[in-house]
Structure formats: structure tokens, C-alpha cells
C-alpha atoms as a PDB file:
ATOM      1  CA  UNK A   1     306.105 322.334 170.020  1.00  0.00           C
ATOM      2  CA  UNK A   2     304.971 317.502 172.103  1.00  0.00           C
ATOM      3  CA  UNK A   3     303.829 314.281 172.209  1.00  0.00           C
ATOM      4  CA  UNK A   4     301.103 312.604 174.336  1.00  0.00           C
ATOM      5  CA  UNK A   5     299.925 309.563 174.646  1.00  0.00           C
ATOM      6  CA  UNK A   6     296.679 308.232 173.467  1.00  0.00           C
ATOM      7  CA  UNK A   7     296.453 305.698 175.285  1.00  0.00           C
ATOM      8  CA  UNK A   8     292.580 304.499 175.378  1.00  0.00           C
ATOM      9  CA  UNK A   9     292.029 305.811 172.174  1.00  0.00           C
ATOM     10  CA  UNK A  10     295.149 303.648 170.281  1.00  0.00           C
ATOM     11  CA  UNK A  11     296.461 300.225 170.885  1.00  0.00           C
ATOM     12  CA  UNK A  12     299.782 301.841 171.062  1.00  0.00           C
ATOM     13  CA  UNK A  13     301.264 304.612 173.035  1.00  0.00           C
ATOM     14  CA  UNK A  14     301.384 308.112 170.160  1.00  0.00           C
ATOM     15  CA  UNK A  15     303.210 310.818 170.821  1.00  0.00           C
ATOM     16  CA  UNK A  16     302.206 314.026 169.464  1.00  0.00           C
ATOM     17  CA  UNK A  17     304.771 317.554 169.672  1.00  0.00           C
ATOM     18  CA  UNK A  18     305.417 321.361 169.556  1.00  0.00           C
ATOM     19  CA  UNK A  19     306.617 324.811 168.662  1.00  0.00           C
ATOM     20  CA  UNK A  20     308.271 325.774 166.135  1.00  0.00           C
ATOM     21  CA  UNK A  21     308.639 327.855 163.429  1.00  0.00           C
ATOM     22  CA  UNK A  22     306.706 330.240 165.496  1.00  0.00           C
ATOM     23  CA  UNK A  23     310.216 331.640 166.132  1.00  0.00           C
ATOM     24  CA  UNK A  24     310.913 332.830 162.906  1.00  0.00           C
ATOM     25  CA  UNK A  25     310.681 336.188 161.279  1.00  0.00           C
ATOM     26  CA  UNK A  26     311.238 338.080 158.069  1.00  0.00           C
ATOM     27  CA  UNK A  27     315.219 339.064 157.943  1.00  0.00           C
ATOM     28  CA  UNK A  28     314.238 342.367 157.185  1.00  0.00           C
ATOM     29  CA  UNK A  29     312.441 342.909 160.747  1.00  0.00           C
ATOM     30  CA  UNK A  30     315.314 341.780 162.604  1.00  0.00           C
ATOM     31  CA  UNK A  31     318.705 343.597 163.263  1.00  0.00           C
ATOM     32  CA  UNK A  32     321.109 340.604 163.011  1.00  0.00           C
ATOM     33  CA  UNK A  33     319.914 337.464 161.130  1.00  0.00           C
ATOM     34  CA  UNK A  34     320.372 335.600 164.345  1.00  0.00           C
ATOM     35  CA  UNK A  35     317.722 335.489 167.606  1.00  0.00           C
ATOM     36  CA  UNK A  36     317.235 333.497 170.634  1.00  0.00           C
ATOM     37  CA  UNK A  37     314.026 333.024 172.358  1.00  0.00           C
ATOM     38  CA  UNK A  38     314.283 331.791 176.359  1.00  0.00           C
ATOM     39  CA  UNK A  39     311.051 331.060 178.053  1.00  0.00           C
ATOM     40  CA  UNK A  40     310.330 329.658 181.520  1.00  0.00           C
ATOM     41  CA  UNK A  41     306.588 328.363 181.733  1.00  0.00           C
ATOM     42  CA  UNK A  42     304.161 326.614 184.533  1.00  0.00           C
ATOM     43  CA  UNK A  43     303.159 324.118 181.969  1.00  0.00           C
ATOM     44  CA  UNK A  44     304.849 323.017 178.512  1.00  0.00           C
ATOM     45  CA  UNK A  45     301.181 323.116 176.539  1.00  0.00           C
ATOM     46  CA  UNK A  46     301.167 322.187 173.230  1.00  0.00           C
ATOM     47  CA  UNK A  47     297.917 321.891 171.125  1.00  0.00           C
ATOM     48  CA  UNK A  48     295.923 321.593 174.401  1.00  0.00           C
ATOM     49  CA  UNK A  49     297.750 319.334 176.144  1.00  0.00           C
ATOM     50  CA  UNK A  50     300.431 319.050 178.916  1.00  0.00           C
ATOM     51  CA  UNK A  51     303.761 317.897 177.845  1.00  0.00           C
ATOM     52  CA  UNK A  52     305.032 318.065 181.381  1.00  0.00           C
ATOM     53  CA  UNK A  53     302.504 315.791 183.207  1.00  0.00           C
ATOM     54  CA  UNK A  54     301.097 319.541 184.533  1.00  0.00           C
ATOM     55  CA  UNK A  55     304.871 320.911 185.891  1.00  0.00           C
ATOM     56  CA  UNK A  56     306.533 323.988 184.615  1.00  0.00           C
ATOM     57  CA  UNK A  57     309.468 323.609 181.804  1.00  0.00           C
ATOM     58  CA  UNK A  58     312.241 325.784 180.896  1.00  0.00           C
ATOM     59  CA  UNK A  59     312.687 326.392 176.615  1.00  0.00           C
ATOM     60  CA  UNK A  60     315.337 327.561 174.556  1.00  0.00           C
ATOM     61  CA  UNK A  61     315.628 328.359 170.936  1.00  0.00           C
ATOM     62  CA  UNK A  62     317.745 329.792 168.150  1.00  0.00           C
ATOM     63  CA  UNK A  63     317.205 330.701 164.692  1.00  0.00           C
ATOM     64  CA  UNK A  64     318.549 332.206 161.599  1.00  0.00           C
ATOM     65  CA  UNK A  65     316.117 334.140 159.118  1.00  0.00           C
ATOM     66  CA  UNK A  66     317.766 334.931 155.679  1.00  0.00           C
ATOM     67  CA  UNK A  67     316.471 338.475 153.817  1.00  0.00           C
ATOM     68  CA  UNK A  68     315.108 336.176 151.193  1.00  0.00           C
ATOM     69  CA  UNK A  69     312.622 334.372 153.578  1.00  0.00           C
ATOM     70  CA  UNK A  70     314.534 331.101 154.527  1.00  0.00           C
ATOM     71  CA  UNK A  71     315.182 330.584 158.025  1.00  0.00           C
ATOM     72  CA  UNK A  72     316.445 327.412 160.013  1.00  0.00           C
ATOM     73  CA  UNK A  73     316.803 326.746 163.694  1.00  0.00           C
ATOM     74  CA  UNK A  74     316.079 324.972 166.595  1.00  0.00           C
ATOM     75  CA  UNK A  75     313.959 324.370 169.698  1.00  0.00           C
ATOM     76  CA  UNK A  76     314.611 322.892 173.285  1.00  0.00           C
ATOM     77  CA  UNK A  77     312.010 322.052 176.590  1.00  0.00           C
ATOM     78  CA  UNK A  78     312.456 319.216 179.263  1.00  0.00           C
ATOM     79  CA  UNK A  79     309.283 316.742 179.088  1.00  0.00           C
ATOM     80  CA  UNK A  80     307.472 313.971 181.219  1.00  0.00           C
ATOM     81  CA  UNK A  81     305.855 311.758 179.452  1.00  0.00           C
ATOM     82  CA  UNK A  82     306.081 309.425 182.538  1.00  0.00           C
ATOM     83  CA  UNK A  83     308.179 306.342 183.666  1.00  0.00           C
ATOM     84  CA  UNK A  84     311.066 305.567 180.693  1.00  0.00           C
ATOM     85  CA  UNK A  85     310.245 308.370 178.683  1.00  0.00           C
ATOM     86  CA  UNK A  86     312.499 311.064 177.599  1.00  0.00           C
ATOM     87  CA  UNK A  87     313.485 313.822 179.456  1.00  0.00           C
ATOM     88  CA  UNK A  88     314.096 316.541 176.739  1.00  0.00           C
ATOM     89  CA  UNK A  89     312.563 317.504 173.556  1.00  0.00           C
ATOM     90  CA  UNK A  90     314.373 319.142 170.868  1.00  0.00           C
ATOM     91  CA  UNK A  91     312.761 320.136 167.330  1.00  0.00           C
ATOM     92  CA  UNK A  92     314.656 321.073 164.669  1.00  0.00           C
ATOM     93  CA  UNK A  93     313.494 323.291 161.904  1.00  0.00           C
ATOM     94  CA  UNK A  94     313.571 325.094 158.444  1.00  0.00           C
ATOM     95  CA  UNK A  95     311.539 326.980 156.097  1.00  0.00           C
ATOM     96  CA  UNK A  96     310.179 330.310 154.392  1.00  0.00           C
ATOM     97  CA  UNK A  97     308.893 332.849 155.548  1.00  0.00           C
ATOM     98  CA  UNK A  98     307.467 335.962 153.262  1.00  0.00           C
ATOM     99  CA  UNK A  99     305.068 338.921 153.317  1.00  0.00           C
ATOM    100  CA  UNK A 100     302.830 339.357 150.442  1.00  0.00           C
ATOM    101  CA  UNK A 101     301.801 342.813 151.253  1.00  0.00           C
ATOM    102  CA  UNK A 102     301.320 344.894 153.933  1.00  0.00           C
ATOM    103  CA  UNK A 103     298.444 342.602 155.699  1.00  0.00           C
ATOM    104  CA  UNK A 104     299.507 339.006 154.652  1.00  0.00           C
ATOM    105  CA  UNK A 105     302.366 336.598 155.103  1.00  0.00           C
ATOM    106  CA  UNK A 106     302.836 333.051 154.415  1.00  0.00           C
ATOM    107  CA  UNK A 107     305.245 330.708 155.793  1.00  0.00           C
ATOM    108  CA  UNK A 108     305.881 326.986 154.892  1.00  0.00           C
ATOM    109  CA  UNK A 109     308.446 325.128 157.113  1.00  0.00           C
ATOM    110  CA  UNK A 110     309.502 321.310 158.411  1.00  0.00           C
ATOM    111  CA  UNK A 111     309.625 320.657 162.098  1.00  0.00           C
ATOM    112  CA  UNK A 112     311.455 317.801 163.313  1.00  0.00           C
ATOM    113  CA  UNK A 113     310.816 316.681 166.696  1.00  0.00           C
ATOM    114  CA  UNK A 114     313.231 314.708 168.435  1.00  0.00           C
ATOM    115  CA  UNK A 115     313.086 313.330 172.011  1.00  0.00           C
ATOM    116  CA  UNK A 116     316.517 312.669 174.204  1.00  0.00           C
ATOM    117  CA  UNK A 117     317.201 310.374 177.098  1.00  0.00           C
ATOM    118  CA  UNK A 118     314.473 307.708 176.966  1.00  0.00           C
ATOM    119  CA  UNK A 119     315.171 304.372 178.376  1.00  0.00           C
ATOM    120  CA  UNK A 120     316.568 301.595 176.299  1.00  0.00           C
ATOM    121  CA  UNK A 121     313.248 299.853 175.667  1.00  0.00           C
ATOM    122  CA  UNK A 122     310.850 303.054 175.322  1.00  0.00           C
ATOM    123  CA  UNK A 123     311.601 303.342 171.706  1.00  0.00           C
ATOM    124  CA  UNK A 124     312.067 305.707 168.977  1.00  0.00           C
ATOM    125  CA  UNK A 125     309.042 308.374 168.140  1.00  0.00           C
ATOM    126  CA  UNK A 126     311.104 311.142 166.481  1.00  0.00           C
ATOM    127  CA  UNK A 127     309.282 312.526 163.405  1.00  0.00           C
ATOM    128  CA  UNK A 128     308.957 314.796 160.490  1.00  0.00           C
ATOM    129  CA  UNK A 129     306.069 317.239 160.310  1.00  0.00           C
ATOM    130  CA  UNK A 130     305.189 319.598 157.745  1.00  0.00           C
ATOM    131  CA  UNK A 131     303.431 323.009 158.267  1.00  0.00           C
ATOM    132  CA  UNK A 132     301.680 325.856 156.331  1.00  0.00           C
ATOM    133  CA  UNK A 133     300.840 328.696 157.879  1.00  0.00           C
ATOM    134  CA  UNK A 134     298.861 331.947 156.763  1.00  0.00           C
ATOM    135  CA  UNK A 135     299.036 335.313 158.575  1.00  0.00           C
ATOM    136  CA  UNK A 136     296.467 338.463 158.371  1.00  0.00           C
ATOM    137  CA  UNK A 137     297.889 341.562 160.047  1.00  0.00           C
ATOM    138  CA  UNK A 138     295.055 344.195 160.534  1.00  0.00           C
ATOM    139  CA  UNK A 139     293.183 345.483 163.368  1.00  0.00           C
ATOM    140  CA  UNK A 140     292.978 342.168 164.840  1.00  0.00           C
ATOM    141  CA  UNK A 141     295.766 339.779 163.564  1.00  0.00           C
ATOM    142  CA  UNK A 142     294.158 336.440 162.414  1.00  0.00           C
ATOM    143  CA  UNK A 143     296.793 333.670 161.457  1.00  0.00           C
ATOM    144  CA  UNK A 144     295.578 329.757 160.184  1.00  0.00           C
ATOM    145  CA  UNK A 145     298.022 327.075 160.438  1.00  0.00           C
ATOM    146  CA  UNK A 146     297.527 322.872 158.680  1.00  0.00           C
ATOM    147  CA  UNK A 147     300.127 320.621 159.580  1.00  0.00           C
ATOM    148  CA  UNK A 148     300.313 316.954 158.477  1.00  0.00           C
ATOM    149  CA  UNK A 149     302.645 314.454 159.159  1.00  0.00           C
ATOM    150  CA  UNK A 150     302.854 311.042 157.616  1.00  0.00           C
ATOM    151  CA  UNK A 151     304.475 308.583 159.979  1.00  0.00           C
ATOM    152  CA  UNK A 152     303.275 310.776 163.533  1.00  0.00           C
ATOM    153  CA  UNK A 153     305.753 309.636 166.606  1.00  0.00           C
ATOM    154  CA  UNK A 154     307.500 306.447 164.169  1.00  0.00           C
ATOM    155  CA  UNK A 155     304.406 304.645 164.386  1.00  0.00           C
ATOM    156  CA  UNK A 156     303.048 305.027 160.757  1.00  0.00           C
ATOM    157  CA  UNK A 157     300.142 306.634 161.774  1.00  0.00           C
ATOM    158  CA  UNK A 158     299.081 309.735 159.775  1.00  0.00           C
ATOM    159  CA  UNK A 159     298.359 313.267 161.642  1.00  0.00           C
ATOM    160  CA  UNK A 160     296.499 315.815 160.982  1.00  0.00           C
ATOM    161  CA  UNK A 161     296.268 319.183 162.762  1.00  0.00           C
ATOM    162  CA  UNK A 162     294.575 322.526 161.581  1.00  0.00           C
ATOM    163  CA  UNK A 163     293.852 325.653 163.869  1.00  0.00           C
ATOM    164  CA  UNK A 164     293.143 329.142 164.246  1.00  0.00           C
ATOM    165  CA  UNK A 165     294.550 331.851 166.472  1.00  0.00           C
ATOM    166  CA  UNK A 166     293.515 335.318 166.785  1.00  0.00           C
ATOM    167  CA  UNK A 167     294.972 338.486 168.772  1.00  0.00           C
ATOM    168  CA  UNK A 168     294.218 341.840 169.212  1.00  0.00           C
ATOM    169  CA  UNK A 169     296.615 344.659 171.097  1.00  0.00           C
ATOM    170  CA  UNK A 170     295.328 346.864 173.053  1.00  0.00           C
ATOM    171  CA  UNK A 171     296.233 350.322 171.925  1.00  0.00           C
ATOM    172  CA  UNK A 172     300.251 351.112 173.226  1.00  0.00           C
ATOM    173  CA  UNK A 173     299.347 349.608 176.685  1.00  0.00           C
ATOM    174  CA  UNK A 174     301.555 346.839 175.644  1.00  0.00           C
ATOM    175  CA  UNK A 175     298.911 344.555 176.446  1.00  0.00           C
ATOM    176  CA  UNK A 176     296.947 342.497 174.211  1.00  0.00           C
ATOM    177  CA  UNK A 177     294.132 339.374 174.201  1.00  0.00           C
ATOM    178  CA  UNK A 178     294.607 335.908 172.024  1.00  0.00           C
ATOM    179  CA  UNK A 179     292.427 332.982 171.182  1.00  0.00           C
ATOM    180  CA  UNK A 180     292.648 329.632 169.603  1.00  0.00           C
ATOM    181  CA  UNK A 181     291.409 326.803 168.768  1.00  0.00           C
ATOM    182  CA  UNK A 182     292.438 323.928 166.760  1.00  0.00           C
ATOM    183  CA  UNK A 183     291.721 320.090 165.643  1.00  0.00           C
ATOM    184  CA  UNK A 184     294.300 316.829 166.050  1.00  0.00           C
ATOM    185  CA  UNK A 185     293.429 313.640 164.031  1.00  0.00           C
ATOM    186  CA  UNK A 186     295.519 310.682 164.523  1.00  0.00           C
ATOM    187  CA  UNK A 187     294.701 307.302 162.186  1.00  0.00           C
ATOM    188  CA  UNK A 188     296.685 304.223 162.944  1.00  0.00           C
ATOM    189  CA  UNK A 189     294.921 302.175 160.824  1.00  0.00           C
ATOM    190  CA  UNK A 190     293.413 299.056 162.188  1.00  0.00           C
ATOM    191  CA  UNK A 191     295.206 299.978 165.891  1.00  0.00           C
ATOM    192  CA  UNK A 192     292.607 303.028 166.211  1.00  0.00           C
ATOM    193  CA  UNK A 193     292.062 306.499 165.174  1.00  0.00           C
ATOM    194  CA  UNK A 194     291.622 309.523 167.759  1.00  0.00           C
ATOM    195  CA  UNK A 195     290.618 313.166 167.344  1.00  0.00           C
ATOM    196  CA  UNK A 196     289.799 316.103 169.673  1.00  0.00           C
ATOM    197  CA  UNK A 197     289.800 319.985 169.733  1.00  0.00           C
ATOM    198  CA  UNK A 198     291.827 322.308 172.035  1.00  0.00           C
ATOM    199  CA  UNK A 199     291.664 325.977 172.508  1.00  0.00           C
ATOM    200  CA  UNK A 200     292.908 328.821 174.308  1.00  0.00           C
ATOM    201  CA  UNK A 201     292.386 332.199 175.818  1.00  0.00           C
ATOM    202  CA  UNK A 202     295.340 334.314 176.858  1.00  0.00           C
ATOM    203  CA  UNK A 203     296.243 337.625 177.953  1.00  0.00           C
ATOM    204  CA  UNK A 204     299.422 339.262 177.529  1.00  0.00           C
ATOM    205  CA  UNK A 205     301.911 341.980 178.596  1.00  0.00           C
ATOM    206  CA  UNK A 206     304.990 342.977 176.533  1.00  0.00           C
ATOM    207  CA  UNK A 207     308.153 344.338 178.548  1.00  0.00           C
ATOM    208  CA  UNK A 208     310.526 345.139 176.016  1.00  0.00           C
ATOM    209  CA  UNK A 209     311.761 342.549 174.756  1.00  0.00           C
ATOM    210  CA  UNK A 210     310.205 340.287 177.597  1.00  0.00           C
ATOM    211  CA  UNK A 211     306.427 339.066 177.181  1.00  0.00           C
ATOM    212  CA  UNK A 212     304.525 337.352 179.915  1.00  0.00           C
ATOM    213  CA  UNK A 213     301.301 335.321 178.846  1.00  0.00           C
ATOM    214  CA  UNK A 214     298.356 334.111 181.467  1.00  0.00           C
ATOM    215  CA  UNK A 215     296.629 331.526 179.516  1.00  0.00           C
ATOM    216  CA  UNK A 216     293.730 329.101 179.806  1.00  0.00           C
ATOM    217  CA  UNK A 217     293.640 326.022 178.378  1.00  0.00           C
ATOM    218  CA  UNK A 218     291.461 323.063 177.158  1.00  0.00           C
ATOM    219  CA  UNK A 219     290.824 319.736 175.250  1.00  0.00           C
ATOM    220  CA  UNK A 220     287.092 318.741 174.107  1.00  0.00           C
ATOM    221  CA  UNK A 221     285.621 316.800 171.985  1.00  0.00           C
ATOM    222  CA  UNK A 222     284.365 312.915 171.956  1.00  0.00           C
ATOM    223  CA  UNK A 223     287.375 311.567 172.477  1.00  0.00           C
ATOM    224  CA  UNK A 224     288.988 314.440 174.500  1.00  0.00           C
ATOM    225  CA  UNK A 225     286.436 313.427 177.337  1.00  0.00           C
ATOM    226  CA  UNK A 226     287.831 309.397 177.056  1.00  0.00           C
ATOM    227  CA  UNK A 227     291.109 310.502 177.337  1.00  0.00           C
ATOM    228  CA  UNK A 228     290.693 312.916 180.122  1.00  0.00           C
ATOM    229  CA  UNK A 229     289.600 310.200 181.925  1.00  0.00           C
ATOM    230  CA  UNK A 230     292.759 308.093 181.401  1.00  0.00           C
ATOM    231  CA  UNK A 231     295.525 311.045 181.975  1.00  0.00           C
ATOM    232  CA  UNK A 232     295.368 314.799 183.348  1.00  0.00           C
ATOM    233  CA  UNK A 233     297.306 316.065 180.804  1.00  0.00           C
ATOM    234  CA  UNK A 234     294.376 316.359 179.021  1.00  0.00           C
ATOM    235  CA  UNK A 235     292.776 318.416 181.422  1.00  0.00           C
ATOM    236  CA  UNK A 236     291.846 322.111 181.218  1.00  0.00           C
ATOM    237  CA  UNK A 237     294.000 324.396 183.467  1.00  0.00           C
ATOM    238  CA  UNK A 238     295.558 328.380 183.563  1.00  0.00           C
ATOM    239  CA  UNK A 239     299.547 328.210 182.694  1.00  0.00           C
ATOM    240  CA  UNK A 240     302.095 331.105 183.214  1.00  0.00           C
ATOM    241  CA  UNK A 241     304.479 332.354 180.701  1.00  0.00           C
ATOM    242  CA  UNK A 242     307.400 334.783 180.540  1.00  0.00           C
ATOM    243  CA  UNK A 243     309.557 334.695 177.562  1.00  0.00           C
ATOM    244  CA  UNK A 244     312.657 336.904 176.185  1.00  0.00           C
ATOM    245  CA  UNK A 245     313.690 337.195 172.807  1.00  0.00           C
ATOM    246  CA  UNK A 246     317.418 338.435 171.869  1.00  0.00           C
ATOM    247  CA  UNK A 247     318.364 340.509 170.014  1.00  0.00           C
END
């Protein structure tokens, strides 16, 4: 799931935003057709960088997964994105979600990302993006995701985003070890272009149907070292994580 700014890389202030579809599994896995996630975390993290100015955030999220493979639902966290911006994030989303076999699973979907109690003059930077995600379930489970969107935080700029994530459980301990890594482009045009690379290390513990996630993460890249210099949220750091999803 949110947006930063880019400030010394763009003439204008970008925003760029989170989680999503993540949430949303085959009908057939699930008991009821509805679930709720609820996550308290040190740090709101999203494709490397804060979306809390470094200060823990408290999520919710709902969705509805039809047998077919549709699903729909939605996404809250509070942000900072400093003096006049909004307070609270909400993404909205919808897509479908299928296994091909036993070892793969695609899922195309449509995040919205919408951002609540702004001041009067920060301006609008809701905005579509659209996702495609692959899945490989085997000893280690490898998943790739490409997400584009065409007019990134209302500013007409075009982003790009592709990653990788890998994890790997560790036998019925109910622990298990994750990686990522991943690649943001932003082109305004004539007001600038930025791109930088974030990735991740995290280790996990599953509690029924309670997870909690120590992770480490980190921006680099050419122009992830000019904008560390102009904000911390950009900065590498560890972040806590418990989350519970119902039913």
C-alpha cells in the first residue's frame, strides 16, 4: 500500500502508495467469502519507503473473494506525509485471483489509493493503479509483481514498479524467511523523472491466525542516495509487524 515525495528529484511534490490486493485469496481456501486483516506496525513501509515519516501505523482491511476468482475490498493506515498532508490512506480494490495448477497462480487487480483529511490547498493525488502479479508455490514460494499507473498521485506522471519477493518456511516451526526487492520509475515529463530500488529481508512467526514480521528495510540506487539526503523516509531501518487475519 503510499505515497512519498520526490522532492529533489521532481519539480513537484509525487506521491507514491501501498498494499493491496495482497489481501486476497482464492474463495475456495477460505471458509466464508468474507476476511479482515488488522495489523499494528512500527513503520507503514511501502516499496522501501516510510509512509509515516518513521512512526508506527495501525491498518485495517476487508475483502470479499468469489469461488470464481473475483474479489473486491478495501484497505485503511493513518499517514504523515508532513505539514497539510493527509492523515489517512484508504485504497480501494478489485480483481482476479486464480490457480493454474498446483504450483502457480495469477492474479490481476486495480488498486485505488485515496488519501483523507488533507488541508484545503494540499491538493488532490488519489490514483488508479493497475497490477499483475504471478505466484510459484514450491519449496521456496517465488511470486513477481508489475504495476503501472498512468497519471501516478494526479500529476500525469507515468509509474512504473516491478519486484520480486521470495519466502521459504521453515519446516512446521511456524517460522519462515522472506526477501525482496523491487524497482519504482516515475516520469513527469519535462518536470523530472526519478527511479530507485528497495528491498527487504524479513523473518517471520505465525500464531494462528496472528503473524508477526521483523523486517529490514532499504532504498538504493542513484537517485535513492539524492533523496535520502532530502527526507529520512528514505532511509534504511528494522520495522515490527503483528497482523491478524479473520476468519
Amino acid at each position: 500500500m503510499k505515497p512519498v515525495k520526490l522532492a529533489t528529484a521532481l519539480a513537484t511534490a509525487l506521491m507514491l502508495s501501498l498494499p493491496m490486493s495482497a489481501f486476497a485469496q482464492e474463495a475456495e481456501e477460505e471458509e466464508s467469502p468474507f476476511s479482515a486483516t488488522f495489523t499494528a506496525t512500527s513503520d507503514y513501509v511501502f516499496r522501501g519507503v516510510s509512509q509515516t515519516d518513521n512512526k508506527p501505523a495501525f491498518q485495517v482491511g476487508a475483502t470479499y473473494s468469489a469461488p470464481f476468482g473475483f474479489y473486491a475490498g478495501a484497505w485503511a493506515s493513518n499517514v504523515d506525509f508532513g505539514a497539510g498532508g493527509p492523515d489517512i490512506e484508504v485504497d480501494y480494490f478489485v480483481g482476479w485471483n486464480k490457480d493454474l495448477n498446483d504450483s502457480w497462480n495469477i492474479d490481476l487487480g486495480v488498486n485505488r489509493y485515496t488519501y483523507e483529511r488533507a488541508s484545503s490547498g494540499y491538493g488532490d493525488i488519489d490514483y488508479n493503479e493497475y497490477l499483475a502479479k504471478v505466484t510459484w508455490s514450491g519449496p521456496v514460494t517465488v511470486g513477481g509483481i508489475f504495476a503501472y499507473a498512468d497519471d501516478y498521485s494526479n500529476t500525469g506522471a507515468e509509474e512504473i514498479y516491478a519486484g520480486l519477493s521470495a519466502s521459504y518456511d521453515i519446516g512446521d516451526s511456524g517460522f519462515s524467511v522472506g526477501a525482496s526487492t523491487g524497482y519504482t520509475a516515475i516520469d513527469a515529463g519535462s518536470e523530472g523523472r526519478a527511479d530507485y530500488y528497495d528491498g527487504s529481508i524479513t523473518v517471520s512467526k505465525s500464531f494462528g491466525n496472528a503473524t508477526a514480521t521483523l523486517g529490514y528495510y532499504d532504498t538504493f540506487g542513484s537517485d535513492a542516495s539524492e533523496l535520502r539526503g532530502a527526507s529520512d523516509i528514505y532511509k534504511p531501518g528494522l520495522v515490527f509487524t503483528i497482523g491478524i487475519e479473520v476468519p
